[in-house]
Protein backbone atom coordinates (compact mmCIF):
# COMPACT_ATOMS: atom_id res chain seq x y z
CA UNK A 1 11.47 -3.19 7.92
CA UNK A 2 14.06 -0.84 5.49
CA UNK A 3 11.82 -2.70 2.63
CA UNK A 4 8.39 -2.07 3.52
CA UNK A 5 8.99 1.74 4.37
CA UNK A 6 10.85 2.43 0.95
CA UNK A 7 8.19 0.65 -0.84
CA UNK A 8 5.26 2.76 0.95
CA UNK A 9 7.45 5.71 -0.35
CA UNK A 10 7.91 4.83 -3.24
CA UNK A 11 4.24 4.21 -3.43
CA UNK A 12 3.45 7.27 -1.77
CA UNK A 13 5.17 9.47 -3.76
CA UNK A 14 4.14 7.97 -7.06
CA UNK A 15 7.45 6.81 -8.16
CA UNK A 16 6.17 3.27 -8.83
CA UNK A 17 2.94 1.83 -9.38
CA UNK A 18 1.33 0.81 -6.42
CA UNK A 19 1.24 -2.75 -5.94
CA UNK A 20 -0.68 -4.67 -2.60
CA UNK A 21 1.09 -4.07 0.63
CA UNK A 22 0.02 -7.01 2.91
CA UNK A 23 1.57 -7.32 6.70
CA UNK A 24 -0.27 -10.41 7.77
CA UNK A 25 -0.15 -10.93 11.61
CA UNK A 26 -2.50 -8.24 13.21
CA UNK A 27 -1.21 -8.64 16.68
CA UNK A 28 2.97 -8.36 15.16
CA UNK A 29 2.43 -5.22 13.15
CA UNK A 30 -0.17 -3.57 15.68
CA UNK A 31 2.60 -1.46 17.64
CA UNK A 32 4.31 -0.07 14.61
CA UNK A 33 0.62 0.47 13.11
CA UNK A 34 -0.45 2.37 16.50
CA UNK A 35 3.14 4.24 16.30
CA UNK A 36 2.22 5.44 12.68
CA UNK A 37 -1.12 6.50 13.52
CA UNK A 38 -0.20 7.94 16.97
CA UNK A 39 3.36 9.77 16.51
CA UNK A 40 3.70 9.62 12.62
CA UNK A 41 0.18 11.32 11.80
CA UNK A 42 -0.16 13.60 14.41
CA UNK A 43 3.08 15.06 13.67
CA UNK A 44 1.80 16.35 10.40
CA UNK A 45 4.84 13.29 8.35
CA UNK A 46 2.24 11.36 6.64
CA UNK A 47 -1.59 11.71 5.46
CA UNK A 48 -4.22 10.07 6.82
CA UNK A 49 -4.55 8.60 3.03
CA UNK A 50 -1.11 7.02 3.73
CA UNK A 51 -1.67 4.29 6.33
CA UNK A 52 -4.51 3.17 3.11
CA UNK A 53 -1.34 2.28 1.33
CA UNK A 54 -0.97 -1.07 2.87
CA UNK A 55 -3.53 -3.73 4.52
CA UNK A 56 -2.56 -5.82 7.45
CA UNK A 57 -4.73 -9.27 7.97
CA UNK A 58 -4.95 -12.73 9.67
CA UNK A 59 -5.31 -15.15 7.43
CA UNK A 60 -3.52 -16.31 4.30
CA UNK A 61 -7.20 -15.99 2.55
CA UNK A 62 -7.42 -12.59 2.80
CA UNK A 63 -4.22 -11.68 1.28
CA UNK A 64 -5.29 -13.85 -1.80
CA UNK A 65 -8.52 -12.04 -1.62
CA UNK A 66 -6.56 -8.20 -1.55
CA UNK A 67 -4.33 -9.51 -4.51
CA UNK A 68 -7.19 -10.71 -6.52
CA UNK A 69 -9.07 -7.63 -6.08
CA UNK A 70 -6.10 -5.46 -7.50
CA UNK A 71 -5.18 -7.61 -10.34
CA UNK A 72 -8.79 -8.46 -11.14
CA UNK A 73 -8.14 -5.08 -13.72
CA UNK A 74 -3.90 -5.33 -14.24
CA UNK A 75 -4.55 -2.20 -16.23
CA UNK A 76 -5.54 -0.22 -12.88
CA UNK A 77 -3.51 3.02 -12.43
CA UNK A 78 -3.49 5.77 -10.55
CA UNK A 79 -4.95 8.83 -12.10
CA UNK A 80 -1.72 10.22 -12.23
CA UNK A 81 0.21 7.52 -14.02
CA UNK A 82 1.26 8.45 -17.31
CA UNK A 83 2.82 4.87 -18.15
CA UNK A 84 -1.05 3.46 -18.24
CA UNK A 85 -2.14 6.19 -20.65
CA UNK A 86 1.31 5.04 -23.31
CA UNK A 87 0.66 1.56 -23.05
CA UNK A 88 -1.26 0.15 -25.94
CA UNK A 89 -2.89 -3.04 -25.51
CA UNK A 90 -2.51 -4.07 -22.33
């Protein structure tokens, strides 16, 4: 649990590049999911842009489906990542 919250930080605040958060197992992550969206959001801690920041799924097909989708362009950045914009042929 530590792990997956300081990666979505350090996603959120831009201090890595974001990489594909997968929780697979709707029915085990759909309390803390509900708590996020319940207590989390409507407390004015996160953006609604933040629970984007990670997928949760079923089946082992649709993580490979989420990871090929991201890596499909491995130069994909956010806007606001300056390390894309120095790298030279990648």
């Amino acid at each position: 649990m530590d792990e997956l919250f300081e990666a979505l930080t350090l996603i959120q605040t831009k201090k890595i590049r974001s990489f594909p958060v997968i929780l697979v197992g709707r029915q085990y992550w759909a309390g803390l999911v509900d708590w996020m969206r319940a207590t989390v959001l409507a407390q004015g801690n996160i953006e609604a842009g933040d629970l984007d920041l990670f997928h949760v799924v079923e089946e082992p097909e649709e993580v490979c489906e989420i990871i090929a989708m991201r890596y499909k362009d491995r130069t994909a950045a956010f806007p606001s990542d300056k390390r894309a914009s120095n790298r030279k042929g990648v």
